[in-house]
Protein backbone atom coordinates (compact mmCIF):
# COMPACT_ATOMS: atom_id res chain seq x y z
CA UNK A 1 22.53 99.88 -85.01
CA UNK A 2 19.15 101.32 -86.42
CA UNK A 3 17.52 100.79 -82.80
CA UNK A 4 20.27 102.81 -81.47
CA UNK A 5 19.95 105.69 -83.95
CA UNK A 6 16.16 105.85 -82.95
CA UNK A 7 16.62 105.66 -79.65
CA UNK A 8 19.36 108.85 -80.13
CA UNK A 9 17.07 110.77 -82.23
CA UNK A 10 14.02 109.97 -79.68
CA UNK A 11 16.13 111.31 -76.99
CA UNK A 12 17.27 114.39 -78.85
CA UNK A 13 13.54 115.51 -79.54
CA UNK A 14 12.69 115.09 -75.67
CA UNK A 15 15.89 117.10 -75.25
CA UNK A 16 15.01 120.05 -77.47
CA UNK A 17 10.70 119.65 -76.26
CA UNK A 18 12.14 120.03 -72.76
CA UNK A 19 14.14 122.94 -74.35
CA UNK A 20 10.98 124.70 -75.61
CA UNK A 21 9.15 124.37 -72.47
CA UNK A 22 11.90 125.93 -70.40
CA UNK A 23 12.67 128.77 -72.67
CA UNK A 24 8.59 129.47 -73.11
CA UNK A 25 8.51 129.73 -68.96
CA UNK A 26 11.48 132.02 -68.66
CA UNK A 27 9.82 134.40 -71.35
CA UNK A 28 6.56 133.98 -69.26
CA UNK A 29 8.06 134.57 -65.98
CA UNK A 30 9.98 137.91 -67.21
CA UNK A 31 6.26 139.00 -68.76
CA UNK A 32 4.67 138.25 -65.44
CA UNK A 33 6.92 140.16 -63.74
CA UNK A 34 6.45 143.18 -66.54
CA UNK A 35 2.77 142.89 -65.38
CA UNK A 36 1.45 140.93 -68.45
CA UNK A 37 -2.04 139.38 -68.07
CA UNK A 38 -1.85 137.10 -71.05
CA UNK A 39 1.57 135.39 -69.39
CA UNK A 40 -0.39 134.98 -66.46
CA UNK A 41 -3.43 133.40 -68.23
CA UNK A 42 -1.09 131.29 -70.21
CA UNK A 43 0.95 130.15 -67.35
CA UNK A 44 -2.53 129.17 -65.21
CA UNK A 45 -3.82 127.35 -68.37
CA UNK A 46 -0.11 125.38 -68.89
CA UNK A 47 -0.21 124.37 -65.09
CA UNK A 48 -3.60 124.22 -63.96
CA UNK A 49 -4.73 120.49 -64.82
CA UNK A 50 -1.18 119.41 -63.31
CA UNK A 51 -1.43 121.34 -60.01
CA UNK A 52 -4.90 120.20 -59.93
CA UNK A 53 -3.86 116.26 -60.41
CA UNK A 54 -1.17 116.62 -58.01
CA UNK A 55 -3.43 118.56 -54.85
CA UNK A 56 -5.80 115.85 -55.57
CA UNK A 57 -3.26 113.08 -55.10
CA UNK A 58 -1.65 114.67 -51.93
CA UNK A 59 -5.17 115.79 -50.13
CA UNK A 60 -8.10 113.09 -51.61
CA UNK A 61 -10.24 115.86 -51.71
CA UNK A 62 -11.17 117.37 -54.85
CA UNK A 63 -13.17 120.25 -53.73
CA UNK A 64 -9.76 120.79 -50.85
CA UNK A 65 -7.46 120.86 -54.19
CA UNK A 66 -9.51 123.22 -56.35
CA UNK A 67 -9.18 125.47 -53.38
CA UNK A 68 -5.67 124.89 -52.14
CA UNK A 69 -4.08 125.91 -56.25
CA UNK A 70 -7.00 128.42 -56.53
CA UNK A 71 -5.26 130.29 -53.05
CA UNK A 72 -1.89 129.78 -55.21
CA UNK A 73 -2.83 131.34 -58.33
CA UNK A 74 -4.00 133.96 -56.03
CA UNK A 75 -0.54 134.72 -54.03
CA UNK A 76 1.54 133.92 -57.40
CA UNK A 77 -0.63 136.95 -59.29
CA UNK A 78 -0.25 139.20 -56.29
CA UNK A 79 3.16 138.54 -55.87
CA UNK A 80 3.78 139.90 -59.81
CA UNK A 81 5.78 143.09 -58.86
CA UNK A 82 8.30 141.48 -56.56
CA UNK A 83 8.45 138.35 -58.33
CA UNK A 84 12.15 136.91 -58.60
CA UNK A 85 12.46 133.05 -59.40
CA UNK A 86 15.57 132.31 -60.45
CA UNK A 87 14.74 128.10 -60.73
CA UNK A 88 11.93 126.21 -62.85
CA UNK A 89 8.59 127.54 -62.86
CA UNK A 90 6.97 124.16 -62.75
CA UNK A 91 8.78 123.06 -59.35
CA UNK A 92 7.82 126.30 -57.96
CA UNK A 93 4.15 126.08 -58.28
CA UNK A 94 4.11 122.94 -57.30
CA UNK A 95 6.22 123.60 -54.32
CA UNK A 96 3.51 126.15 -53.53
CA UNK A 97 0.79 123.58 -53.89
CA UNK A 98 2.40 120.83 -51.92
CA UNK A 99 3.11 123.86 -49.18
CA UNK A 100 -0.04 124.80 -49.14
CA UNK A 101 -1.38 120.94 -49.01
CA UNK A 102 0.45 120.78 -45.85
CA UNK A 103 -1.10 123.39 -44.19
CA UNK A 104 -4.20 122.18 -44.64
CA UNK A 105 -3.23 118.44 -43.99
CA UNK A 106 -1.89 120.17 -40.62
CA UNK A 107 -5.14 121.84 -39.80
CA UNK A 108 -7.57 118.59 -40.52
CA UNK A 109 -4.97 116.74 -37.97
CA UNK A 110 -6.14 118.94 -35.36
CA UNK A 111 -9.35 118.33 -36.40
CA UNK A 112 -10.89 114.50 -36.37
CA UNK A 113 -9.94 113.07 -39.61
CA UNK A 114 -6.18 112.61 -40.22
CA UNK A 115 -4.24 111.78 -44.08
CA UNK A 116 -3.69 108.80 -43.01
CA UNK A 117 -6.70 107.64 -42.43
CA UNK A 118 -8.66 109.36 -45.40
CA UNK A 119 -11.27 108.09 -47.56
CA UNK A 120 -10.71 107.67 -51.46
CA UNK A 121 -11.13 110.79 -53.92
CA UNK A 122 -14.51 112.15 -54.00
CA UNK A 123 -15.33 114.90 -56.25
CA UNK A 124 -18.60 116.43 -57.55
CA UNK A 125 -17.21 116.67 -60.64
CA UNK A 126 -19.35 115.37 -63.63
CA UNK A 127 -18.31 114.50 -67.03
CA UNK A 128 -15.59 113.40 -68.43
CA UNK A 129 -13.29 114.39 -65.60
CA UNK A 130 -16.13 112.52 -63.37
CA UNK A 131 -15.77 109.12 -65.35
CA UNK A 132 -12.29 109.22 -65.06
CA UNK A 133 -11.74 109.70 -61.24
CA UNK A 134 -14.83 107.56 -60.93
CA UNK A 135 -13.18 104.51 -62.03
CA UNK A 136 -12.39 101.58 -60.24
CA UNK A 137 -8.40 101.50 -60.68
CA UNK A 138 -8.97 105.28 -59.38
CA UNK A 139 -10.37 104.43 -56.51
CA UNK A 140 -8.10 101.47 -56.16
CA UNK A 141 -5.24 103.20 -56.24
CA UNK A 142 -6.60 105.86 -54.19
CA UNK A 143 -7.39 103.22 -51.13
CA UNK A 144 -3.68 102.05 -51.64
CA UNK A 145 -1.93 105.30 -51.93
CA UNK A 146 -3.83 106.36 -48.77
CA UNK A 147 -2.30 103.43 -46.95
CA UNK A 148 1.21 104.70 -47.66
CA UNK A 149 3.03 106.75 -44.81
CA UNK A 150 2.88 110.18 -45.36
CA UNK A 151 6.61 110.10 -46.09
CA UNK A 152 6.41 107.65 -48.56
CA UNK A 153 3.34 108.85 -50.30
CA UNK A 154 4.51 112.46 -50.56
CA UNK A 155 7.52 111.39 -52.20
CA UNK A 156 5.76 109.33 -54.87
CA UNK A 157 3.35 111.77 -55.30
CA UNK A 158 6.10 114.82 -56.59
CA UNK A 159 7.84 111.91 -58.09
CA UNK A 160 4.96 110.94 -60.71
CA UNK A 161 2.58 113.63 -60.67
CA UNK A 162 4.60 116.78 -59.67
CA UNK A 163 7.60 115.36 -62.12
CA UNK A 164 10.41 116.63 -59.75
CA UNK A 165 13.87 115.61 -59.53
CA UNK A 166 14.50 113.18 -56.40
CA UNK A 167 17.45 115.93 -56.19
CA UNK A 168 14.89 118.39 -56.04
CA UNK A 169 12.52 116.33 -53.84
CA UNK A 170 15.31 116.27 -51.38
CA UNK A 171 16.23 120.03 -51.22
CA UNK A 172 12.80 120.47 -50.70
CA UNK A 173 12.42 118.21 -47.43
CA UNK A 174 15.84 119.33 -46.28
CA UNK A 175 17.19 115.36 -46.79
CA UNK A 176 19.51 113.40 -48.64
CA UNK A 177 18.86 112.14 -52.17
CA UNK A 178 19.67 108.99 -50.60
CA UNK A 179 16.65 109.26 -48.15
CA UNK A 180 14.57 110.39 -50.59
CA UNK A 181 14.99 107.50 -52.97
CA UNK A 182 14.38 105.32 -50.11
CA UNK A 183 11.21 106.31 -49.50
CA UNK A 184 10.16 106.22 -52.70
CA UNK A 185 11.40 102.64 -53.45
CA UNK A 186 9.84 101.50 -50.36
CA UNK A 187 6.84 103.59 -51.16
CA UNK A 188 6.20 101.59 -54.37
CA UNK A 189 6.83 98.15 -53.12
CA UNK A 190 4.27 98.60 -50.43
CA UNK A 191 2.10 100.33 -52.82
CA UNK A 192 2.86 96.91 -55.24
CA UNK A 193 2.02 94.57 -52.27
CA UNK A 194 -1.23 96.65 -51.13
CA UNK A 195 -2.71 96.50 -54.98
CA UNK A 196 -1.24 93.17 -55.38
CA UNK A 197 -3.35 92.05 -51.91
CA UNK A 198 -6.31 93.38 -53.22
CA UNK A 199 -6.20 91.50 -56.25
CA UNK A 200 -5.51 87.98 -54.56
CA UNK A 201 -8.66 88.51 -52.46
C-alpha cells in the first residue's frame, strides 16, 4: 500500500513538472511572438544543450551540429513576427533540427562519405564536455549507433534524445505508430547485439 502511494505521489509531481514546463513555453512562445528578446534568450538557453545532444547523435559531427541548431536559432528568431505554433515548442525545434540534419545528411550523400558509413563523434571540444564525449562507452555507442539503418537509428535517436512521442515520431515520417515502434524495437535489439558483440570479443 505505501509503495503504491509513492509511486502515485511520484507520478503526480512529474505530472504537475511537465505542467510547469508546458505552461512556461506557451508564455514564451506568445512573448516571442510580441518580439521579446529575453523569451528568446530563455528559450535558446532551455533548448540549446538538448538540440545540441540530439544533432550530435543524428550527424556524428560536432562541429556539423553546432552549425545545423545555430542555422535554427537563426530561422526561429527571424521567423518572430509570423510565428504561429499551435503544438509543443520542444517537438518543434527539434523537428527543425532533425529537418535540417537531413539536409545536410542529403548533401554529404552526394558527396563521398555517407551516414551510414560515418566515423564516431569527433569534436574539438575541450573540457568537461570533451571528457564526456571522449569516453569510451561514447565512442562505443557511437560505433554501434552508426551501424544502425538510418530508419532505425533516427527513430531511436527522437525517441531518447529528442523525447518525442512514437505518436509524434510517426506524424512526423508520415507512418504508422505501428511502423514506428517497429523500428525502434528492432533498432535496440540490433543496437543490444552490436554492443553485446563487442563485448564478447
Amino acid at each position: 500500500m505505501i509503495l503504491a502511494i509513492e509511486r502515485f505521489v511520484r507520478e503526480a509531481k512529474q505530472e504537475s513538472q511537465q505542467m510547469v514546463v508546458e505552461i512556461e513555453d506557451e508564455v514564451l512562445k506568445w512573448k516571442f511572438k510580441c518580439g521579446s528578446r529575453d523569451a528568446l534568450r530563455r528559450i535558446y538557453e532551455k533548448y540549446l544543450n538538448r538540440l545540441l545532444t540530439f544533432a550530435m547523435a543524428l550527424l556524428n559531427d560536432a562541429g556539423a551540429a553546432e552549425d545545423v541548431v545555430h542555422d535554427v536559432f537563426v530561422s526561429f528568431a527571424e521567423s518572430a513576427g509570423d510565428f504561429k505554433l499551435a503544438g509543443s515548442l520542444k517537438s518543434y525545434l527539434t523537428t527543425c533540427v532533425m529537418n535540417r540534419a537531413r539536409d545536410r545528411i542529403r548533401a554529404n550523400q552526394r558527396g563521398p562519405t555517407r551516414l551510414d558509413e560515418s566515423e564516431p563523434i569527433s569534436s574539438d571540444l575541450s573540457g568537461p564536455d570533451h571528457a564526456i564525449l571522449c569516453s569510451e562507452e561514447s565512442h562505443r555507442l557511437s560505433r554501434a549507433m552508426a551501424q544502425l539503418p538510418a530508419e532505425q537509428r533516427e527513430v531511436i535517436i527522437l525517441r531518447l534524445k529528442g523525447e518525442m512521442k512514437f505518436s509524434q515520431i510517426a506524424k512526423l515520417h508520415g507512418v504508422s505508430i505501428n511502423t514506428i515502434q517497429g523500428r525502434y524495437r528492432y533498432g535496440l535489439n540490433k543496437l543490444r547485439s552490436i554492443l553485446k558483440g563487442e563485448v564478447e570479443k
